[in-house]
N, C-alpha and C. Protein backbone atom coordinates (compact mmCIF):
# COMPACT_ATOMS: atom_id res chain seq x y z
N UNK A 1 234.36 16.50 123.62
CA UNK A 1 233.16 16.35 122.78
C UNK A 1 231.91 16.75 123.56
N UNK A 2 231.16 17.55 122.78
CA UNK A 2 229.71 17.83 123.62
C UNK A 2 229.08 16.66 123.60
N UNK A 3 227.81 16.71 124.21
CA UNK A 3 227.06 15.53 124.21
C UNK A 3 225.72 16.16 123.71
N UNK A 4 224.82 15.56 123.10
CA UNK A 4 223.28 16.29 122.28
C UNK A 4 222.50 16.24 123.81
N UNK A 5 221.69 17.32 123.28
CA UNK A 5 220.74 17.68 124.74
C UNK A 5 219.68 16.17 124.62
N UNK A 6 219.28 16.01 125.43
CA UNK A 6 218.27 15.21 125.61
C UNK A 6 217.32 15.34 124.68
N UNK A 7 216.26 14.67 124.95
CA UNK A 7 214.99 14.50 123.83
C UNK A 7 214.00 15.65 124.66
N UNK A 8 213.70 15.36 126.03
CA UNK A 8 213.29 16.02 125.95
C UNK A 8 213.46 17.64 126.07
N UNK A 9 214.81 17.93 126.65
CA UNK A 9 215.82 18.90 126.38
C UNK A 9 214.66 19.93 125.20
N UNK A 10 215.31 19.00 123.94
CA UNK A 10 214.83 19.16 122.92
C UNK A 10 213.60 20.00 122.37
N UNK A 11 212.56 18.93 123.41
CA UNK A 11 211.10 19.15 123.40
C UNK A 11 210.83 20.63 123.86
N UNK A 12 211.74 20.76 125.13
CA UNK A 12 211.17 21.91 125.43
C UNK A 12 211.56 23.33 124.80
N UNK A 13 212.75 23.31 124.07
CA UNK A 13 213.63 24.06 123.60
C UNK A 13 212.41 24.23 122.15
N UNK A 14 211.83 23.22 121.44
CA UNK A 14 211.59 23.60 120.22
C UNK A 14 210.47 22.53 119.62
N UNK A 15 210.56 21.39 119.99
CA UNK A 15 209.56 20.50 119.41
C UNK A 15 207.96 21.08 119.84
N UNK A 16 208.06 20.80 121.15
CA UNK A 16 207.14 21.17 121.93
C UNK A 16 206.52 21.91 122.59
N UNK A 17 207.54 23.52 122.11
CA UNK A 17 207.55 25.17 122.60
C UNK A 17 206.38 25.20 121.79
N UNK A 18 205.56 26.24 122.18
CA UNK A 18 204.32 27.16 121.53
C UNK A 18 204.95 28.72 121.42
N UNK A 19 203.78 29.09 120.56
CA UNK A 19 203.23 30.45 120.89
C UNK A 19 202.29 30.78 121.61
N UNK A 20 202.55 30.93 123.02
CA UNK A 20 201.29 31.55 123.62
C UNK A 20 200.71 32.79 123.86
N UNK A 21 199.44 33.02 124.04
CA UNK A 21 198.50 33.88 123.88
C UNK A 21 198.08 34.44 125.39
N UNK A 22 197.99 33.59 126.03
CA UNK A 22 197.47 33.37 127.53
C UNK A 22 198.66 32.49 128.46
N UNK A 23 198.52 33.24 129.49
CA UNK A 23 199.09 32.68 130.35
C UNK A 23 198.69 32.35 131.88
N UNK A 24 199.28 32.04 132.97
CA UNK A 24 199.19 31.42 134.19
C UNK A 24 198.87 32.63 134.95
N UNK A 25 198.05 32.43 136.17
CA UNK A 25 198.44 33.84 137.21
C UNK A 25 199.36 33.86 137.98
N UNK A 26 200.63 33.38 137.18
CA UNK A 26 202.03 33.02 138.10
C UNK A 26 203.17 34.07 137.77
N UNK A 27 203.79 34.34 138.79
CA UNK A 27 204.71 35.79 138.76
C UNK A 27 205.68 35.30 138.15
N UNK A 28 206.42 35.96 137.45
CA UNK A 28 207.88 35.67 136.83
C UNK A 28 208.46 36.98 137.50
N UNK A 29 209.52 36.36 138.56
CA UNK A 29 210.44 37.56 139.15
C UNK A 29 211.36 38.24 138.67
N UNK A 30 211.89 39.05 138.93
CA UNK A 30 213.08 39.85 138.80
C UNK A 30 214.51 39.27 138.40
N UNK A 31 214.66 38.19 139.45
CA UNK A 31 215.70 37.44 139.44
C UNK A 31 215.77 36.24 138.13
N UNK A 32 214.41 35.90 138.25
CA UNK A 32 214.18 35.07 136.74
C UNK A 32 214.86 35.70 135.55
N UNK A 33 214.05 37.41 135.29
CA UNK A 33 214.65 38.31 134.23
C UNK A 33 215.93 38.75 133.89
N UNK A 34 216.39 38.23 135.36
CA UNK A 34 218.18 38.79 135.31
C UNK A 34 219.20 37.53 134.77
N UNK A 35 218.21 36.19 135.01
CA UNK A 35 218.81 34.69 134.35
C UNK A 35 218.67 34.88 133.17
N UNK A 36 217.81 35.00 132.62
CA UNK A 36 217.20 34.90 131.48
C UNK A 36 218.25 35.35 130.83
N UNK A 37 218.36 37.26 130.68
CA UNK A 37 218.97 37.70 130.40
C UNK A 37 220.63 37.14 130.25
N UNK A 38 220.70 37.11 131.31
CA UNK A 38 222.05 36.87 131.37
C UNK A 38 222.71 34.90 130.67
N UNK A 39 221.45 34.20 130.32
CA UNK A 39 221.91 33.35 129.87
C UNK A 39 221.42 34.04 127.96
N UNK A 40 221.04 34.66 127.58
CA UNK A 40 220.87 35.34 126.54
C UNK A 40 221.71 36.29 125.92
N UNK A 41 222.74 37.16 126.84
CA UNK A 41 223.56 37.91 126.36
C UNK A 41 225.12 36.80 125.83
N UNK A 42 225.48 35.98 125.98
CA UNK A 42 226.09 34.77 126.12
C UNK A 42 226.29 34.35 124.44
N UNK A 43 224.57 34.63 124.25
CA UNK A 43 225.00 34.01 122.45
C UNK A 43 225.22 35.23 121.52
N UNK A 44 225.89 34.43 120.18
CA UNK A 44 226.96 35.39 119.59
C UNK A 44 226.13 36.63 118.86
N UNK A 45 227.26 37.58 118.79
CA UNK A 45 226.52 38.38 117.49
C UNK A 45 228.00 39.22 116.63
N UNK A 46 227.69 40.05 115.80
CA UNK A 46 228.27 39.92 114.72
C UNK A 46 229.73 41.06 115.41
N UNK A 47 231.04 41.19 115.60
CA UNK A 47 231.67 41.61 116.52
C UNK A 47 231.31 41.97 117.29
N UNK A 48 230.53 41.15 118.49
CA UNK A 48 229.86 41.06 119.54
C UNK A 48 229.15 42.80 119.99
N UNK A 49 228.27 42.78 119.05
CA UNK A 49 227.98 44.31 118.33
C UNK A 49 226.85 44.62 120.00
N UNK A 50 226.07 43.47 119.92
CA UNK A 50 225.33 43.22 121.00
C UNK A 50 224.47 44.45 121.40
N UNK A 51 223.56 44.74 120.22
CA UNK A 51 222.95 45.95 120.10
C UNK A 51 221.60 45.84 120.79
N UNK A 52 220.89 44.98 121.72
CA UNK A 52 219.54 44.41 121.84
C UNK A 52 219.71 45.39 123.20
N UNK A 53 218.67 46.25 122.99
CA UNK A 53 218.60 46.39 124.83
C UNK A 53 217.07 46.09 124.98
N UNK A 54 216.53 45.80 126.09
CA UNK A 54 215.14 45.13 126.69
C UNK A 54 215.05 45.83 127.88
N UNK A 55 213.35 46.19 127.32
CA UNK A 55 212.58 47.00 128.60
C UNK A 55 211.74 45.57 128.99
N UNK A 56 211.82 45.28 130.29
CA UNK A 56 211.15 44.53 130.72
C UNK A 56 209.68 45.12 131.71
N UNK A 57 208.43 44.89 130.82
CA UNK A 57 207.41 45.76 131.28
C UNK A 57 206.33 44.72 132.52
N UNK A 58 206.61 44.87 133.75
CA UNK A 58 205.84 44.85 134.49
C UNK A 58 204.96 45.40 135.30
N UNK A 59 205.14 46.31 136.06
CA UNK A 59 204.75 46.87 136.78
C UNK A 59 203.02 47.44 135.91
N UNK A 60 201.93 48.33 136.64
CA UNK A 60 200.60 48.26 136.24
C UNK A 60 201.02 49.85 135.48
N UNK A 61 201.77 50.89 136.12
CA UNK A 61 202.02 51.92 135.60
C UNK A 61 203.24 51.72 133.84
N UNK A 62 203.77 51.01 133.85
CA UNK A 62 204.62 50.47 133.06
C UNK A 62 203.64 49.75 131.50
N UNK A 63 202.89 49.02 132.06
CA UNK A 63 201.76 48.59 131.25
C UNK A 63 200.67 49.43 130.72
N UNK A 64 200.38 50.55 131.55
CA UNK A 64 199.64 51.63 131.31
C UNK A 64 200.26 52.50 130.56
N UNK A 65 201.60 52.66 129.97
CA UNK A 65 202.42 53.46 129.06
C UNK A 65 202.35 52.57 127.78
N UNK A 66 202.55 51.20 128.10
CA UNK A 66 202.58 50.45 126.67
C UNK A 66 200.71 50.52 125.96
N UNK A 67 200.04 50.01 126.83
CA UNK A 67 198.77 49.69 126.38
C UNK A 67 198.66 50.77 125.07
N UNK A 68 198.49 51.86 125.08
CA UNK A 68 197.62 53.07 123.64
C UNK A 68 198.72 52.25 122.36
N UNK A 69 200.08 51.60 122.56
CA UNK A 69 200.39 51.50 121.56
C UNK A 69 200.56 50.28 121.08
N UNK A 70 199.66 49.18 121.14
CA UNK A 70 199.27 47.94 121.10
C UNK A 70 197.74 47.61 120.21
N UNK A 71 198.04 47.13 119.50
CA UNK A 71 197.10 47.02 118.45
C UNK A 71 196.19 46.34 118.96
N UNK A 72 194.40 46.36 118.58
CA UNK A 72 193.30 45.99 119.43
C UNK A 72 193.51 44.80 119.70
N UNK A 73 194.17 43.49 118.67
CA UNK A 73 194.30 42.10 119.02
C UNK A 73 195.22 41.72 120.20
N UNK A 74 196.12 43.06 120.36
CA UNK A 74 197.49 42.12 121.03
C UNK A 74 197.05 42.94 122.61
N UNK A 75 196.04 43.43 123.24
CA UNK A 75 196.31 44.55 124.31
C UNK A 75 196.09 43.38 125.22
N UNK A 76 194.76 42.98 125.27
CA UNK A 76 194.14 42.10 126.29
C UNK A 76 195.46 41.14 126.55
N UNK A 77 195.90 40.82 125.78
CA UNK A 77 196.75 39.25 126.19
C UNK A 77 197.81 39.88 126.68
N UNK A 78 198.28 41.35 125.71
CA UNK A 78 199.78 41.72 126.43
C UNK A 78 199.31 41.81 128.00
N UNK A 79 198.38 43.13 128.36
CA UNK A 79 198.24 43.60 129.76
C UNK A 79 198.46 42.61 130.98
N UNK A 80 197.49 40.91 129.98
CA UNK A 80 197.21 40.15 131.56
C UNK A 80 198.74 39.60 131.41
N UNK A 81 199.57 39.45 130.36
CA UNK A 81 200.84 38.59 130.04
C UNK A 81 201.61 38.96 132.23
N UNK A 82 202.12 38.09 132.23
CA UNK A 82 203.10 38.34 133.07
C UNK A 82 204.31 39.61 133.51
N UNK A 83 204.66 39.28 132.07
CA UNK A 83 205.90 40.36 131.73
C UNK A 83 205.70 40.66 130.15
N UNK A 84 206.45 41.92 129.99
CA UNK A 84 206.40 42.04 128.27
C UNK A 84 207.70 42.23 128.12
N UNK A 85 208.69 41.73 127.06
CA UNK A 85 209.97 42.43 127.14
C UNK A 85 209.55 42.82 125.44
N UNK A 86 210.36 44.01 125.70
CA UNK A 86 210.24 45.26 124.66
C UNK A 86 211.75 45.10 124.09
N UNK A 87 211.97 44.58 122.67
CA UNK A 87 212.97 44.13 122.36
C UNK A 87 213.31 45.46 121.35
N UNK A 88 214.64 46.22 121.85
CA UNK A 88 214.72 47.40 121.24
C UNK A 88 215.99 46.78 120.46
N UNK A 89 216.55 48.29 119.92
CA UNK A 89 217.39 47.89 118.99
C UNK A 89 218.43 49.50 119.15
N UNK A 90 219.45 49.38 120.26
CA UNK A 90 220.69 50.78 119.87
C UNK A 90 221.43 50.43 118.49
N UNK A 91 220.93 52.01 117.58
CA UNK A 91 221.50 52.13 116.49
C UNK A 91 222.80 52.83 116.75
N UNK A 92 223.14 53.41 117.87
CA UNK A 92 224.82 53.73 117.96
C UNK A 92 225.38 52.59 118.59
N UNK A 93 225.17 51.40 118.57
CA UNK A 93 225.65 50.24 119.33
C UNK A 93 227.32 50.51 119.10
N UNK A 94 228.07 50.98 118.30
CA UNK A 94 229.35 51.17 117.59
C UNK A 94 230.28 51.67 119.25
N UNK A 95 229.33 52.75 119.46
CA UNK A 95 229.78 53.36 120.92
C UNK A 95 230.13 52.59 121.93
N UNK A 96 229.91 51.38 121.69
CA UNK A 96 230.42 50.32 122.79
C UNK A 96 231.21 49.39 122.56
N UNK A 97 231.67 49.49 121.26
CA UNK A 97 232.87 48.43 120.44
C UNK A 97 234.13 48.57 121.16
N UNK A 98 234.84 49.56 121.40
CA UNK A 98 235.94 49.65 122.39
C UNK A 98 235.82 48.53 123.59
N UNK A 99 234.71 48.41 124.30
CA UNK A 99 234.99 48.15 125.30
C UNK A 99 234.55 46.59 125.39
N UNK A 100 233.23 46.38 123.99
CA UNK A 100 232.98 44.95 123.63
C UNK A 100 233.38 44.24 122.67
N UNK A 101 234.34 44.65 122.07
CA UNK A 101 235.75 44.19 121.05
C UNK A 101 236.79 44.87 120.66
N UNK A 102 237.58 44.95 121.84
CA UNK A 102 238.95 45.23 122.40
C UNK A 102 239.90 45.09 120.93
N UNK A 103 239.56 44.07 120.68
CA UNK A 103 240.72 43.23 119.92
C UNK A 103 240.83 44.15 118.38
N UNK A 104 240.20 44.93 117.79
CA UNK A 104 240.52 45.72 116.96
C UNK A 104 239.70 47.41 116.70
N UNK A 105 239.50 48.24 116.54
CA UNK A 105 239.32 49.77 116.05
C UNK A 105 237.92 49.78 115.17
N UNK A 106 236.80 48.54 116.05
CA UNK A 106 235.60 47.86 115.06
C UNK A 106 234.62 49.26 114.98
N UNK A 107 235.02 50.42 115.97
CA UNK A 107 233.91 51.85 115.83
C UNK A 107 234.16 52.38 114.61
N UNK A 108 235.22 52.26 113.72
CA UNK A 108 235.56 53.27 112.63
C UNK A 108 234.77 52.59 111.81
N UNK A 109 234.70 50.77 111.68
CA UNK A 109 233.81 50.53 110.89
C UNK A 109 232.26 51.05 110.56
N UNK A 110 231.34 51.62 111.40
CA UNK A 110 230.46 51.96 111.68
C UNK A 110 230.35 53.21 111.46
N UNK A 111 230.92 53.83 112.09
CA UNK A 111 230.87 55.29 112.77
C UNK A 111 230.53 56.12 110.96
N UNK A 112 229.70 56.94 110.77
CA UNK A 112 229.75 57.81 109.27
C UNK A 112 229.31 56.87 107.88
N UNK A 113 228.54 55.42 108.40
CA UNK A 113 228.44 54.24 107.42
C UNK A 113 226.92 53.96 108.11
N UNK A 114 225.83 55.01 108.45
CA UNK A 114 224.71 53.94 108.71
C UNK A 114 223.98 52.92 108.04
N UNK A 115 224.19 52.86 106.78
CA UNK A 115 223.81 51.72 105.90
C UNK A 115 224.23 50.54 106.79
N UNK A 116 225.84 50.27 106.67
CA UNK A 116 226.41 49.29 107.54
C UNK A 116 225.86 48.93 108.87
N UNK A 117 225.88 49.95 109.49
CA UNK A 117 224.95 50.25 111.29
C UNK A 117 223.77 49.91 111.41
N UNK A 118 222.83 50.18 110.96
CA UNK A 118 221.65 50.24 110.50
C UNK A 118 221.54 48.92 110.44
N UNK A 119 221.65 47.98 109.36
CA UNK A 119 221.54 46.69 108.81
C UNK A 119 221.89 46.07 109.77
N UNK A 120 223.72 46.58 110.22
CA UNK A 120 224.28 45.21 111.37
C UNK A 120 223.35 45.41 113.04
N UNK A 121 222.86 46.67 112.89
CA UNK A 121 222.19 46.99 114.22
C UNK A 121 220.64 45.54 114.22
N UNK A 122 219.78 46.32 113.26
CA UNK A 122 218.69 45.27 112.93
C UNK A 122 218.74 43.50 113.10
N UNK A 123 220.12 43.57 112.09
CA UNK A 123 220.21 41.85 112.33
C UNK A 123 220.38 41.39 113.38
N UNK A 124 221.57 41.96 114.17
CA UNK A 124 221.93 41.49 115.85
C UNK A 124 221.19 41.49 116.93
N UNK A 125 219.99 42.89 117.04
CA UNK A 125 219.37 42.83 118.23
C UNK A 125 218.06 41.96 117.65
N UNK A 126 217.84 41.52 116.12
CA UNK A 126 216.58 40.69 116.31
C UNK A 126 217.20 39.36 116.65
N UNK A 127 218.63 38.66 116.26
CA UNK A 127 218.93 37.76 116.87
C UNK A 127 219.23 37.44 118.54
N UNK A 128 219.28 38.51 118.42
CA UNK A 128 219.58 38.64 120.43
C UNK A 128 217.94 38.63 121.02
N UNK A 129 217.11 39.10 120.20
CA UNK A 129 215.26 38.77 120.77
C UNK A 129 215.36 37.59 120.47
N UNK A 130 215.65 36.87 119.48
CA UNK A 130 215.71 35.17 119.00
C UNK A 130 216.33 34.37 120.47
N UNK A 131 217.73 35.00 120.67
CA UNK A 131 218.07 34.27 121.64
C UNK A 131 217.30 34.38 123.12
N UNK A 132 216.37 35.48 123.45
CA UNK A 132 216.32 35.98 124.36
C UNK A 132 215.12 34.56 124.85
N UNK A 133 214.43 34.48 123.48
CA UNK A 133 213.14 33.47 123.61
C UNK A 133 213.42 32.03 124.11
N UNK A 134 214.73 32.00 123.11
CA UNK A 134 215.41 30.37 123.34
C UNK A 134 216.02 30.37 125.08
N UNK A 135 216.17 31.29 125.49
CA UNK A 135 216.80 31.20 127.13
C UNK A 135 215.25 31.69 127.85
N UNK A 136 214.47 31.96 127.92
CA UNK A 136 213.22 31.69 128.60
C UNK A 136 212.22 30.87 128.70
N UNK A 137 212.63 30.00 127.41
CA UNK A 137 212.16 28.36 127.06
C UNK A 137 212.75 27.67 127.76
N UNK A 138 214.74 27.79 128.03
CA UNK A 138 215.14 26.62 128.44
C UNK A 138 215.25 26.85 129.88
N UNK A 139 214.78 28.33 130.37
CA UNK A 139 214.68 28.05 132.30
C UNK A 139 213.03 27.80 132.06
N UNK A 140 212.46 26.98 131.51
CA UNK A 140 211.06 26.76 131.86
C UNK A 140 209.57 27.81 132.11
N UNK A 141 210.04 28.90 130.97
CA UNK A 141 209.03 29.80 130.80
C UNK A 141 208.47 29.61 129.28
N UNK A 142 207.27 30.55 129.52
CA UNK A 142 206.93 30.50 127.78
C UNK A 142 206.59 32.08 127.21
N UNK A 143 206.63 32.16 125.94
CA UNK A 143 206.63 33.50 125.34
C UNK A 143 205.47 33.35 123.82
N UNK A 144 205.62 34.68 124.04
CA UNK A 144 204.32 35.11 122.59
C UNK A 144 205.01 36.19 122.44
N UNK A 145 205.95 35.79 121.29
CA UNK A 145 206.80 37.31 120.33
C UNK A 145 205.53 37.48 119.11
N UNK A 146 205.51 38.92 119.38
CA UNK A 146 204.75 39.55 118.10
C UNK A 146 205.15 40.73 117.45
N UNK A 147 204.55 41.25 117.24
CA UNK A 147 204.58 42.58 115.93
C UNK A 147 203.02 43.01 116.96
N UNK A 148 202.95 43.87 116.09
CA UNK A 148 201.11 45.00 116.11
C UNK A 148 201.11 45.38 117.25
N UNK A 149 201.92 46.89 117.05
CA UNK A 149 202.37 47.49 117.77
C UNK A 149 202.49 48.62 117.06
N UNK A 150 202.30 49.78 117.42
CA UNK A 150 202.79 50.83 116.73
C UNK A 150 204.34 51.40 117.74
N UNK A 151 205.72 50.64 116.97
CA UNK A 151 206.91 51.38 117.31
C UNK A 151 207.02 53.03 117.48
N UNK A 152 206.75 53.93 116.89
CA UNK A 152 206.91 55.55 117.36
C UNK A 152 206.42 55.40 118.92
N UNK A 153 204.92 54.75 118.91
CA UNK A 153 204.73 55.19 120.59
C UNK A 153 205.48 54.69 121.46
N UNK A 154 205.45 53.57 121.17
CA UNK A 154 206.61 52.48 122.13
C UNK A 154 207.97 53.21 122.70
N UNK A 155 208.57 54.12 121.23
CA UNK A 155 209.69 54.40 121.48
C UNK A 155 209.17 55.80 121.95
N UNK A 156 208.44 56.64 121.93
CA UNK A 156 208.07 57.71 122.54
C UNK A 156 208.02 57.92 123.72
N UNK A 157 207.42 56.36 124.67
CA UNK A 157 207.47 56.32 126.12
C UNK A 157 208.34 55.14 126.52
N UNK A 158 209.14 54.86 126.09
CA UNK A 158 210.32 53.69 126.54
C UNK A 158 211.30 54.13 126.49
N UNK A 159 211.97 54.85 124.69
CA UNK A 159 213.30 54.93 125.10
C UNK A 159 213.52 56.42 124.02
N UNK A 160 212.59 57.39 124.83
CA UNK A 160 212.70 58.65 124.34
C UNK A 160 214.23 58.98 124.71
N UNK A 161 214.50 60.29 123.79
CA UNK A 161 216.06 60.60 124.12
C UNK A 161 217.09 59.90 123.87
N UNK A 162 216.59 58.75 123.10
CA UNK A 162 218.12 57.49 123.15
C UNK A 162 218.45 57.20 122.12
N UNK A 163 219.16 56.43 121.47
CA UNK A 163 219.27 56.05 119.86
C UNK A 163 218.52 54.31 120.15
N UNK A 164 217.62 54.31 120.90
CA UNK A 164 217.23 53.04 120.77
C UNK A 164 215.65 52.76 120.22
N UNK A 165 215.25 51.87 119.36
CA UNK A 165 214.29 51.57 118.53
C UNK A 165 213.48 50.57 118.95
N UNK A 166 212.04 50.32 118.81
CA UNK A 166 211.54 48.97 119.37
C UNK A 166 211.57 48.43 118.01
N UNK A 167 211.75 47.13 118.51
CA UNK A 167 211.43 46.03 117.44
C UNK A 167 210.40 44.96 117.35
N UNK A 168 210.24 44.21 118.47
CA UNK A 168 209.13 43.28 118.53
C UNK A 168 208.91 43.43 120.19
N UNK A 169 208.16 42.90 120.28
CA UNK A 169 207.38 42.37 121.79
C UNK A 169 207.26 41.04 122.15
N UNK A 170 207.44 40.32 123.48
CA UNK A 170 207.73 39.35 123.65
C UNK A 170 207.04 39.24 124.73
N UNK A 171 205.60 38.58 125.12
CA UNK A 171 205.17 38.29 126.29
C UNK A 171 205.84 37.45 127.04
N UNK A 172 205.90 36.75 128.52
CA UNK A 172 206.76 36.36 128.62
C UNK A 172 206.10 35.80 130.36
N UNK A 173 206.01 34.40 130.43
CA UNK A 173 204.81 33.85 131.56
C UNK A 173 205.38 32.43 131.49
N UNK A 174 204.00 31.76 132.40
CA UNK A 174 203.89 30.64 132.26
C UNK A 174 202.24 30.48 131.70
N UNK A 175 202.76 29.88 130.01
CA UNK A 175 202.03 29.62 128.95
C UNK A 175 200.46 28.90 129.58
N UNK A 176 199.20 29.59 129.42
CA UNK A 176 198.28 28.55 129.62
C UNK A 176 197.75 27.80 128.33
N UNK A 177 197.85 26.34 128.33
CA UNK A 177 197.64 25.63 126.92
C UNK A 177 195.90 25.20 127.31
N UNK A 178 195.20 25.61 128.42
CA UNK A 178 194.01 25.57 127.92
C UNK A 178 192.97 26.60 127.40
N UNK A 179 193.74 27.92 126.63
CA UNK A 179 193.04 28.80 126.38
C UNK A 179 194.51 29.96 124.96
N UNK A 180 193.04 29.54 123.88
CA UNK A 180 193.46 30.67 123.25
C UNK A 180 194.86 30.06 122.45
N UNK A 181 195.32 28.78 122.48
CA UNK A 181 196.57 27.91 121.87
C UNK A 181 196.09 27.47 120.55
N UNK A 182 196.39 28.17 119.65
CA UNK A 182 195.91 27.84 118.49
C UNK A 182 196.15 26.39 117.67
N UNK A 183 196.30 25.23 117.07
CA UNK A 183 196.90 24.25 116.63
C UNK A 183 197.86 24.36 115.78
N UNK A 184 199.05 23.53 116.12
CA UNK A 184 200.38 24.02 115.14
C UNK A 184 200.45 24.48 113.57
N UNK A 185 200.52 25.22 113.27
CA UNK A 185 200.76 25.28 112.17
C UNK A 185 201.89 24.31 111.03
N UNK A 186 201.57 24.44 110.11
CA UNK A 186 202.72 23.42 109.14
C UNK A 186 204.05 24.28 108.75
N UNK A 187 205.08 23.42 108.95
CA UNK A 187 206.70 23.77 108.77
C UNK A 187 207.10 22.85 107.47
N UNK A 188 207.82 23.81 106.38
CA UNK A 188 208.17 23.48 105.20
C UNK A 188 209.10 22.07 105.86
N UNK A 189 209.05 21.10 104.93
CA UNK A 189 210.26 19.99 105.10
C UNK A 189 211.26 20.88 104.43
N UNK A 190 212.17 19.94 104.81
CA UNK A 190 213.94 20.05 104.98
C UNK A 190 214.12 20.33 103.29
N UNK A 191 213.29 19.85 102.30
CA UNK A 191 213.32 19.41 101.16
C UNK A 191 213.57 20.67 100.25
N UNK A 192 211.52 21.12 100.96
CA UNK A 192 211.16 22.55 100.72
C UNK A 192 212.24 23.96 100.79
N UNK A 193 213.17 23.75 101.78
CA UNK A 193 213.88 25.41 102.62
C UNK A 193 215.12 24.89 102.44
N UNK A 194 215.42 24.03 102.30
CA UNK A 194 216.92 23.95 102.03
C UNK A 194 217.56 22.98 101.14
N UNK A 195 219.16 23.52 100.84
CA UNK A 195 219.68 22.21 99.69
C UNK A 195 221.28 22.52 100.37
N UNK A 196 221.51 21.20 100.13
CA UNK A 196 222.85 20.58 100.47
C UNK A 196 223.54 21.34 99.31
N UNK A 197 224.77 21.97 99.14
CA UNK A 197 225.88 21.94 97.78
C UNK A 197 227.28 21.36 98.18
């Protein structure tokens, strides 16, 4: 039997996570990005299709490629952010089914069906950015996933030549809550979003 995470477990995972805007002048390393990651590739996706690939943007030259394609609200906060991870999306993800689900011939499903590809590509790598957030919360970092971005540029200087797509942006620090933390917004009750059958 599992046992439930703690309370405050909890807290930090989701009660008490933000969206932040601003962050710390504290480095998030390399080795952090490779935990992260690697406690993020871990959760499921749909025949472990596992289509998410992530540019992790640090460096000042790296930031200087993203900046022109960052919408006027999001530049300032991305640039000073720590890290940005650039949550893409491989639409031939199929090309790797052999070797990431052995267990049946899952490329034919795909392969000449991009409707199917397409859709299962989208859903998986935005759940794999979903997960990516929930594993940089629970090693004790904080994030600001957004939109307003113009994707063509992104993908023009990130992942030219590839079948890979941006999808969202994910700052990625240690959250400063005395600047720029907006007050929570309201979450539908249980009542509102869902029904028992």
């Amino acid at each position: 039997m599992k046992s439930e995470l703690s309370a405050a477990a909890l807290d930090q995972l989701f009660r008490e996570a933000r969206t932040y805007n601003a962050f710390l002048p504290r480095a998030v390393t390399d080795a952090q990005l490779r935990a992260l990651y690697d406690l993020a590739k871990m959760a499921p996706t749909s025949a472990n299709t596992s289509p998410a690939r992530i540019v992790f943007v640090k460096s000042p030259e790296a930031k200087a490629r993203l900046a022109p394609a960052l919408s006027e609200g999001n530049r300032a906060k991305t640039l000073a952010a720590p890290v940005t991870a650039i949550v893409g999306t491989d639409h031939a993800f199929y090309e790797h089914l052999p070797k990431l689900f052995p267990h049946a011939d899952a490329r034919a499903w795909f392969v000449g069906n991009p409707s199917l590809s397409d859709t299962t590509a989208f859903r998986n790598g935005t759940l794999q950015g979903a997960y990516l957030i929930m594993a940089a919360r629970a090693l004790g970092l904080d994030c600001g996933p957004m939109s307003g971005f113009d994707n063509a540029m992104v993908d023009a200087a990130f992942f030219a030549g590839t079948t890979v797509k941006s999808n969202f942006l994910i700052n990625i620090g240690y959250g400063d809550a005395s600047r720029d933390l907006f007050p929570r917004s309201p979450r539908f009750a249980f009542e509102e979003a869902c029904r028992i059958e």
